[in-house]
PDB file of N, CA and C in Angstrom:
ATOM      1  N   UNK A   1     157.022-194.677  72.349  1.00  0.00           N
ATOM      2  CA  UNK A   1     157.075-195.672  73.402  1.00  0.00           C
ATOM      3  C   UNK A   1     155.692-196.312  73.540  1.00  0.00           C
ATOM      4  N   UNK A   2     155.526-197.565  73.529  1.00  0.00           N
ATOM      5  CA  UNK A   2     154.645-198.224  74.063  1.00  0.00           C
ATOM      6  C   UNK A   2     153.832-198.486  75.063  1.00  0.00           C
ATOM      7  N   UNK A   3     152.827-198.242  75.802  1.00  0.00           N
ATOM      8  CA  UNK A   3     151.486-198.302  76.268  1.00  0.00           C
ATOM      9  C   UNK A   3     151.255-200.034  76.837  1.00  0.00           C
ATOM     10  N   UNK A   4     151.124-200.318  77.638  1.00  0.00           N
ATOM     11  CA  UNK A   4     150.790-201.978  78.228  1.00  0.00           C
ATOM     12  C   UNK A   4     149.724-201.714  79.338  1.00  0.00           C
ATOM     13  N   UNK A   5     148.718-202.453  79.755  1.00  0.00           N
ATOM     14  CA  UNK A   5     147.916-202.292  81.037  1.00  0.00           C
ATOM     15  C   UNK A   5     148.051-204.110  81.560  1.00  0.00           C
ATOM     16  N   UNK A   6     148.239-203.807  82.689  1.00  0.00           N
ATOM     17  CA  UNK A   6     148.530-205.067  83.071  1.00  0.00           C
ATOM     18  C   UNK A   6     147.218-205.307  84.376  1.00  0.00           C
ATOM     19  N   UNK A   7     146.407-206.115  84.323  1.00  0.00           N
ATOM     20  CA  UNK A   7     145.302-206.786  85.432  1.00  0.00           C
ATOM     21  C   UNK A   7     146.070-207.371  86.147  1.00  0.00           C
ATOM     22  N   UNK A   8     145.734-206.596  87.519  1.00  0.00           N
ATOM     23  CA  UNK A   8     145.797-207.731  88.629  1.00  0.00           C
ATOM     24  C   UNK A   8     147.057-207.192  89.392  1.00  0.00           C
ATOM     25  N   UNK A   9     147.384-207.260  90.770  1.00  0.00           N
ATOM     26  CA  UNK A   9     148.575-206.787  91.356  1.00  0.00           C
ATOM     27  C   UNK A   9     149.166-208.085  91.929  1.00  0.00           C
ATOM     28  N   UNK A  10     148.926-209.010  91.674  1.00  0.00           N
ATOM     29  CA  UNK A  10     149.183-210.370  92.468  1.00  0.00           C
ATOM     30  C   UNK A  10     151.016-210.675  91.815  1.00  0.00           C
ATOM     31  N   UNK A  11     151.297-211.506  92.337  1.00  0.00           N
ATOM     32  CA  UNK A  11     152.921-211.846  92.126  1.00  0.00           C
ATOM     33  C   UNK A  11     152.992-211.966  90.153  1.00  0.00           C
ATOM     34  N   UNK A  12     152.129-212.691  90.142  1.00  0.00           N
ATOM     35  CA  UNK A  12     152.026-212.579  88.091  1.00  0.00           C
ATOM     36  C   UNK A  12     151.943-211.376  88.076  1.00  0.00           C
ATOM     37  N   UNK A  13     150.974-210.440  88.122  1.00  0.00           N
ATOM     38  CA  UNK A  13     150.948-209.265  87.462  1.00  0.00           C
ATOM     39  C   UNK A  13     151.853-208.160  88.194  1.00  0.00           C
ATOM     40  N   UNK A  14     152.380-208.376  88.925  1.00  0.00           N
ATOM     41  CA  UNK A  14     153.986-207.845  89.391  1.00  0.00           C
ATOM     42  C   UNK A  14     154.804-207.758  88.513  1.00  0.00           C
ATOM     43  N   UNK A  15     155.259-209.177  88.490  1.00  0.00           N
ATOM     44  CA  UNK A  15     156.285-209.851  87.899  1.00  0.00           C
ATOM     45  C   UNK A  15     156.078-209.210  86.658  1.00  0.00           C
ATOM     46  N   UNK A  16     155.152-209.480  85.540  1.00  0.00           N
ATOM     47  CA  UNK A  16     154.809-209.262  84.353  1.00  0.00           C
ATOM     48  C   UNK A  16     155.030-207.612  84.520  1.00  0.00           C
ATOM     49  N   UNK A  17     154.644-206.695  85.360  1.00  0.00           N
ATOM     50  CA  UNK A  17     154.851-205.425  84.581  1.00  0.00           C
ATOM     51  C   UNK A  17     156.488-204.811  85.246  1.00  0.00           C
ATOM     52  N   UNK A  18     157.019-205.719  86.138  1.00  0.00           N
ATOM     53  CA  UNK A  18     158.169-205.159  86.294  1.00  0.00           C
ATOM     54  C   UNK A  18     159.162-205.406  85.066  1.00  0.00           C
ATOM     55  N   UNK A  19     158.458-206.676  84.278  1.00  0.00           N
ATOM     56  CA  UNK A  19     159.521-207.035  82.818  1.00  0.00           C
ATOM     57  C   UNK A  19     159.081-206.311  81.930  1.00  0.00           C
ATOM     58  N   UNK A  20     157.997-206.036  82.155  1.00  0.00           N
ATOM     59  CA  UNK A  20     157.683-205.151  80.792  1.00  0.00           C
ATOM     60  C   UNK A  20     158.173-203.600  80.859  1.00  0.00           C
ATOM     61  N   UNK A  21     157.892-202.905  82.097  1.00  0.00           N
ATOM     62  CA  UNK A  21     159.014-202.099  82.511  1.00  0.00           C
ATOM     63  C   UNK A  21     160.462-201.716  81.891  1.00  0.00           C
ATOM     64  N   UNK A  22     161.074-202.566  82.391  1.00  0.00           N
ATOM     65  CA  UNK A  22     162.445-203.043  82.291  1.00  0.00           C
ATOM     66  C   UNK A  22     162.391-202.635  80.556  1.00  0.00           C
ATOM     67  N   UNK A  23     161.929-203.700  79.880  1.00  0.00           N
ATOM     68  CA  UNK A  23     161.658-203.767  78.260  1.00  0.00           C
ATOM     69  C   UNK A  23     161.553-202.731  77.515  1.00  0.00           C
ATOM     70  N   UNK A  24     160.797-201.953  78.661  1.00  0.00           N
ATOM     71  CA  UNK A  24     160.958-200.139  77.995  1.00  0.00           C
ATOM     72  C   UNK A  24     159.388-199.650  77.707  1.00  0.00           C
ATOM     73  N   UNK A  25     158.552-200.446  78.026  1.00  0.00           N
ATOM     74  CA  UNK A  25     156.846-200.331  78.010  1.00  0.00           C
ATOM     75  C   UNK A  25     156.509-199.491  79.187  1.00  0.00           C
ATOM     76  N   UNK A  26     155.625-198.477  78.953  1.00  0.00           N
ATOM     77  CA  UNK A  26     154.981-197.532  80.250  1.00  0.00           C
ATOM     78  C   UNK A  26     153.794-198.379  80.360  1.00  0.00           C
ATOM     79  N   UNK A  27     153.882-199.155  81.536  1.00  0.00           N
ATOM     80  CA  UNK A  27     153.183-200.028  82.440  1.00  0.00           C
ATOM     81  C   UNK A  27     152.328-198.929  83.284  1.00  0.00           C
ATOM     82  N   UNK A  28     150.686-199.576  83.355  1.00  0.00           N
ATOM     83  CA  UNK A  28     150.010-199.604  84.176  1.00  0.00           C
ATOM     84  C   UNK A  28     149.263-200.573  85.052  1.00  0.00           C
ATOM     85  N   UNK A  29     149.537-200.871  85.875  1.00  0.00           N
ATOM     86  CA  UNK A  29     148.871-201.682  86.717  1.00  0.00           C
ATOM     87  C   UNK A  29     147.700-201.738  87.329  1.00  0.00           C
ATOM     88  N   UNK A  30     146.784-202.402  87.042  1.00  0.00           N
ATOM     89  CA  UNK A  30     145.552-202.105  87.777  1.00  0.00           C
ATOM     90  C   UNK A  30     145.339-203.254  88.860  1.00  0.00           C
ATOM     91  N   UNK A  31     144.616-202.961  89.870  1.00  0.00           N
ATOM     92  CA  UNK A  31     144.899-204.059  90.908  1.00  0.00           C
ATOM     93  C   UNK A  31     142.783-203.456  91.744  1.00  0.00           C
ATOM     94  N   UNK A  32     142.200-204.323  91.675  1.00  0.00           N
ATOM     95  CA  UNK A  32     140.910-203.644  92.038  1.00  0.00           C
ATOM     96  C   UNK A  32     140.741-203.698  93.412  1.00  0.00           C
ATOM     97  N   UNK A  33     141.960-204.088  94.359  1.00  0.00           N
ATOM     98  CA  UNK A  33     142.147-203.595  95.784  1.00  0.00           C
ATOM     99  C   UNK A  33     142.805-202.866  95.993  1.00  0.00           C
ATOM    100  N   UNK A  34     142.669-202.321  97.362  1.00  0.00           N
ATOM    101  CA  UNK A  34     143.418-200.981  98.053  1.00  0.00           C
ATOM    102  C   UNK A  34     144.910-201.251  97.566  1.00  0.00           C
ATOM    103  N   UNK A  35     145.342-202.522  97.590  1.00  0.00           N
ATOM    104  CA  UNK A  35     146.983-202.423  97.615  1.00  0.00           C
ATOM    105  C   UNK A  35     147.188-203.901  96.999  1.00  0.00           C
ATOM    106  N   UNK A  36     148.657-203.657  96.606  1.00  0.00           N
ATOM    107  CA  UNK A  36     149.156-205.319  95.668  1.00  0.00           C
ATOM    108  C   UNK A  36     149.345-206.198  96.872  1.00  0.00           C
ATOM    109  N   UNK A  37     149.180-207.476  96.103  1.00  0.00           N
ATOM    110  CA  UNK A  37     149.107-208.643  97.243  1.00  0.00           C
ATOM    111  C   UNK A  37     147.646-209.210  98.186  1.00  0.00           C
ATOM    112  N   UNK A  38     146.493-208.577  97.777  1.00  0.00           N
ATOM    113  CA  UNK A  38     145.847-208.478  98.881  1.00  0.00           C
ATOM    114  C   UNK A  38     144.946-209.394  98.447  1.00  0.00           C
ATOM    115  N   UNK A  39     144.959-209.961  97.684  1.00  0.00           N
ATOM    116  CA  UNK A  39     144.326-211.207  97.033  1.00  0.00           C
ATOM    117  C   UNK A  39     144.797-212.782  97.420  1.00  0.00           C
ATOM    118  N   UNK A  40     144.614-212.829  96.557  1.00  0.00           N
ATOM    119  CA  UNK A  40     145.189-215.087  96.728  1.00  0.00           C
ATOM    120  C   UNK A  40     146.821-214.924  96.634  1.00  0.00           C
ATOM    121  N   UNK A  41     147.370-213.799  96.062  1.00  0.00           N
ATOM    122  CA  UNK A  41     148.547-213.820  96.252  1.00  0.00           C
ATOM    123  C   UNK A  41     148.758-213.754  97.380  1.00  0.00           C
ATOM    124  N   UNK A  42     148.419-212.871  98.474  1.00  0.00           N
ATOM    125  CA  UNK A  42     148.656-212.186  99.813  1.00  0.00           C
ATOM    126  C   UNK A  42     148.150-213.241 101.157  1.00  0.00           C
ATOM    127  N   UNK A  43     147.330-213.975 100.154  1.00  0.00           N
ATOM    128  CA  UNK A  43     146.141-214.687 102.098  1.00  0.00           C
ATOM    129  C   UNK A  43     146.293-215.976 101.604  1.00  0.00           C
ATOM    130  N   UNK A  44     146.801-216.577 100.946  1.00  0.00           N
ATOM    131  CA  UNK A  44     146.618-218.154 100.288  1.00  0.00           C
ATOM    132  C   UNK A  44     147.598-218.771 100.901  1.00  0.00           C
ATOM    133  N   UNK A  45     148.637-217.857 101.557  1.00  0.00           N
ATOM    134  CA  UNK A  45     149.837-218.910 102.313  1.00  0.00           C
ATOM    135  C   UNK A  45     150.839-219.330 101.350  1.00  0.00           C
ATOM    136  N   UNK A  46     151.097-218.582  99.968  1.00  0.00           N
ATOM    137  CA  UNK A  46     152.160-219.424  99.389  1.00  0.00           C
ATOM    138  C   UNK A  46     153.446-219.022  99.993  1.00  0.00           C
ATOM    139  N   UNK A  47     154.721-219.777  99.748  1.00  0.00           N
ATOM    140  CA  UNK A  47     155.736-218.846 100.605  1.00  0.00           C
ATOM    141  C   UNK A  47     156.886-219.462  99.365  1.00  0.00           C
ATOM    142  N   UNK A  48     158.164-218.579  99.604  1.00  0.00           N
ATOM    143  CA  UNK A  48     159.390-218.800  98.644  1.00  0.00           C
ATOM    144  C   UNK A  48     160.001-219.714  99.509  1.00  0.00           C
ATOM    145  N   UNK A  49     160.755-221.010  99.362  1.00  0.00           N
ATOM    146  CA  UNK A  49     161.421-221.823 100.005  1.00  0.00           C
ATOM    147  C   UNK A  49     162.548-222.217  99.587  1.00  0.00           C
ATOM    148  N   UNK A  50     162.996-223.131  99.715  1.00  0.00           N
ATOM    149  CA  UNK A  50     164.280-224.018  98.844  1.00  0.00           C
ATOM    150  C   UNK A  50     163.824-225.594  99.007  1.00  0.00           C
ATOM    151  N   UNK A  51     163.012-225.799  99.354  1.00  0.00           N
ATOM    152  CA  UNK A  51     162.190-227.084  98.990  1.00  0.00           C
ATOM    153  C   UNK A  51     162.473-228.279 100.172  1.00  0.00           C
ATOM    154  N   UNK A  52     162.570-227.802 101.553  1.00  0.00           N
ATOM    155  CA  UNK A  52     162.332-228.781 102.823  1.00  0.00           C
ATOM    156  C   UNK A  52     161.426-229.623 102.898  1.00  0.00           C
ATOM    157  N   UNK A  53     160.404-228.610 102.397  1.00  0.00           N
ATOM    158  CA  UNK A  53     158.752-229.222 102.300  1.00  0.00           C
ATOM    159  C   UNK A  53     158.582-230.669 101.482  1.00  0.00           C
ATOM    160  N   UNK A  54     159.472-230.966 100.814  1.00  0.00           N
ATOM    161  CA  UNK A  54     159.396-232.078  99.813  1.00  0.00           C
ATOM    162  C   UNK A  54     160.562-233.020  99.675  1.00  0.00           C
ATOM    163  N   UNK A  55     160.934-233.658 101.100  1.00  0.00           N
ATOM    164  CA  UNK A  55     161.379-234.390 101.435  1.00  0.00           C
ATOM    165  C   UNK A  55     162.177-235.751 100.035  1.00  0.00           C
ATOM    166  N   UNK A  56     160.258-236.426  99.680  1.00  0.00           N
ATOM    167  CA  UNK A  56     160.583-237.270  98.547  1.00  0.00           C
ATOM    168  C   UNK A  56     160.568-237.146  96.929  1.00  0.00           C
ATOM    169  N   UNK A  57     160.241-235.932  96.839  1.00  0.00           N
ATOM    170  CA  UNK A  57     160.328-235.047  95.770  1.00  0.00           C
ATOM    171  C   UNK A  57     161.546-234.873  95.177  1.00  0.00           C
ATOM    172  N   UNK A  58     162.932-235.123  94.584  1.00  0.00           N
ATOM    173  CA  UNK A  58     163.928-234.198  94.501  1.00  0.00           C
ATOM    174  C   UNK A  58     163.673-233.573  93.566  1.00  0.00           C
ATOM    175  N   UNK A  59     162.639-233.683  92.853  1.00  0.00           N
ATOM    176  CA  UNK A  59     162.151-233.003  91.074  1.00  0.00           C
ATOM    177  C   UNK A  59     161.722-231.755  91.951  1.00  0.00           C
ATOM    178  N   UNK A  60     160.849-232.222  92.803  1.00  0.00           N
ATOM    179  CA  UNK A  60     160.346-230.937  93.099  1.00  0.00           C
ATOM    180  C   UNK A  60     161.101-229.506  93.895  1.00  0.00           C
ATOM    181  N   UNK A  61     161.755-230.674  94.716  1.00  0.00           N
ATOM    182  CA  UNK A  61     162.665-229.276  95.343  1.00  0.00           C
ATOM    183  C   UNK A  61     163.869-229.288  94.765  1.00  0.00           C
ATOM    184  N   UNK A  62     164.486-229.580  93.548  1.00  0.00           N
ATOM    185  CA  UNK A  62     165.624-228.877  92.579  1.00  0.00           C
ATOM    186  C   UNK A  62     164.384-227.611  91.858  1.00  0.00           C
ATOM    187  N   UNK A  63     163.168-227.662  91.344  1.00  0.00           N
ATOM    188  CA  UNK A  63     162.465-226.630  91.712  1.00  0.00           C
ATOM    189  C   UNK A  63     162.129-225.758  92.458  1.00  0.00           C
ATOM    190  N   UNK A  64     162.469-226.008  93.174  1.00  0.00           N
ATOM    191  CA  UNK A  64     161.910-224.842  94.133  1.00  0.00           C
ATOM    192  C   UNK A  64     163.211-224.081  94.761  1.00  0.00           C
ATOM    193  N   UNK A  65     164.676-224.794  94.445  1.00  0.00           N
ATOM    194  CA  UNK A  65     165.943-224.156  94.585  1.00  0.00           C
ATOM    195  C   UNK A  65     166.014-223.292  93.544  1.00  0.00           C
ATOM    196  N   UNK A  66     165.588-224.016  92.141  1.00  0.00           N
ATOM    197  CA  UNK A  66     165.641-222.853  91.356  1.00  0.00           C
ATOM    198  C   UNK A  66     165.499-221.675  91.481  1.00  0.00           C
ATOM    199  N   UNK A  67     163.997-221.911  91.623  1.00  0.00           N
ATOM    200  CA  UNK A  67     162.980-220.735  91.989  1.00  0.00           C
ATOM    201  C   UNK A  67     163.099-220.005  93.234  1.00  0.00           C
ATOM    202  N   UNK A  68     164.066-220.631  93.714  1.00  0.00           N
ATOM    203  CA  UNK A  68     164.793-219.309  95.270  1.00  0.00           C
ATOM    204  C   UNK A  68     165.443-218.665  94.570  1.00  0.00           C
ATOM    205  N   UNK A  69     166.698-219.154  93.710  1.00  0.00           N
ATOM    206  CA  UNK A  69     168.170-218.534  93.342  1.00  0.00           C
ATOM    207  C   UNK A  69     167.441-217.137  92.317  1.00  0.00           C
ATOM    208  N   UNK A  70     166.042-217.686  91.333  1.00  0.00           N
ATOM    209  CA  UNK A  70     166.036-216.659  90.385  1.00  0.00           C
ATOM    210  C   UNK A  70     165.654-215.704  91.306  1.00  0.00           C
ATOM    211  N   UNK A  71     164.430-216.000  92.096  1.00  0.00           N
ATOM    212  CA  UNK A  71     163.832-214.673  92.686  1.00  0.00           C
ATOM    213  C   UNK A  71     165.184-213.778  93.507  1.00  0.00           C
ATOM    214  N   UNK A  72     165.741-214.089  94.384  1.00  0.00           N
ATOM    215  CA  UNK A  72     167.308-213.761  94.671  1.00  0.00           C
ATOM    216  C   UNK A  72     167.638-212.976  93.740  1.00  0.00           C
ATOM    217  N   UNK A  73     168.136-212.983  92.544  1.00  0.00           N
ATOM    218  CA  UNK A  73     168.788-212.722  91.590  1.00  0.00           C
ATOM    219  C   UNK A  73     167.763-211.455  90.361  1.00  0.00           C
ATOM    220  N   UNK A  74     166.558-212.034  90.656  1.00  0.00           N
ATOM    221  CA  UNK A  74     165.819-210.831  90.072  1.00  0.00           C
ATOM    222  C   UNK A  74     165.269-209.826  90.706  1.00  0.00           C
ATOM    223  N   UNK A  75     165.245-209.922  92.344  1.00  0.00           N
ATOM    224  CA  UNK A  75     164.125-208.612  92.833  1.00  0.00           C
ATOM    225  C   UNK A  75     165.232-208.983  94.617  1.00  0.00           C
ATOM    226  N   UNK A  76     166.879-208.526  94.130  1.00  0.00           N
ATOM    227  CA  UNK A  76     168.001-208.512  95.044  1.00  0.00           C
ATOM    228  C   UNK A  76     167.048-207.388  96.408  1.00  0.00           C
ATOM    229  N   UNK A  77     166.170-206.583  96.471  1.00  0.00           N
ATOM    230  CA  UNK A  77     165.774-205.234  97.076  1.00  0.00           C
ATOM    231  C   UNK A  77     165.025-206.176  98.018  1.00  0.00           C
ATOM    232  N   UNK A  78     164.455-207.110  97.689  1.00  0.00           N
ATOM    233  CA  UNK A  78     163.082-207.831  98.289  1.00  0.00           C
ATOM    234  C   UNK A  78     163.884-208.721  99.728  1.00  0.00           C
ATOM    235  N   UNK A  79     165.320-209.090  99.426  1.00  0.00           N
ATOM    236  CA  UNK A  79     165.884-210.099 100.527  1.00  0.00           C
ATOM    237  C   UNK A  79     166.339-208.976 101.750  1.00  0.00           C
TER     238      UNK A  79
END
């Protein structure tokens, strides 16, 4: 079995070692704060939406519906 170290605990390096996980890789995560999230992921204010925010956008918020339905659909524990 395969060996992976993954930098960073932020939503990328989440994301990235929960697939690599999955894939069958013994993931380690390193995160150089007390806890995941506590970075620009955690204090920067991003948030999951369905795209209100972007009124004249429809490019943007058929993006950002996307990107509700997958997260929904990939991390069901989190809703």
């Amino acid at each position: 079995m395969k060996m992976v170290a993954v930098i960073g605990g932020g939503w990328y390096g989440c994301h990235t070692a929960l697939l690599l996980q999955a894939a069958g890789y013994i993931v380690t995560l390193y995160e150089s704060h007390d806890q995941i999230f506590k970075g620009i992921s955690g204090n920067f204010g991003i948030r999951l939406h369905t795209g209100p925010h972007y009124p004249r956008s429809e490019k943007t918020r058929k993006s950002c519906q996307e990107g509700f339905a997958e997260f929904i659909k990939r991390y069901p524990d989190l809703i």
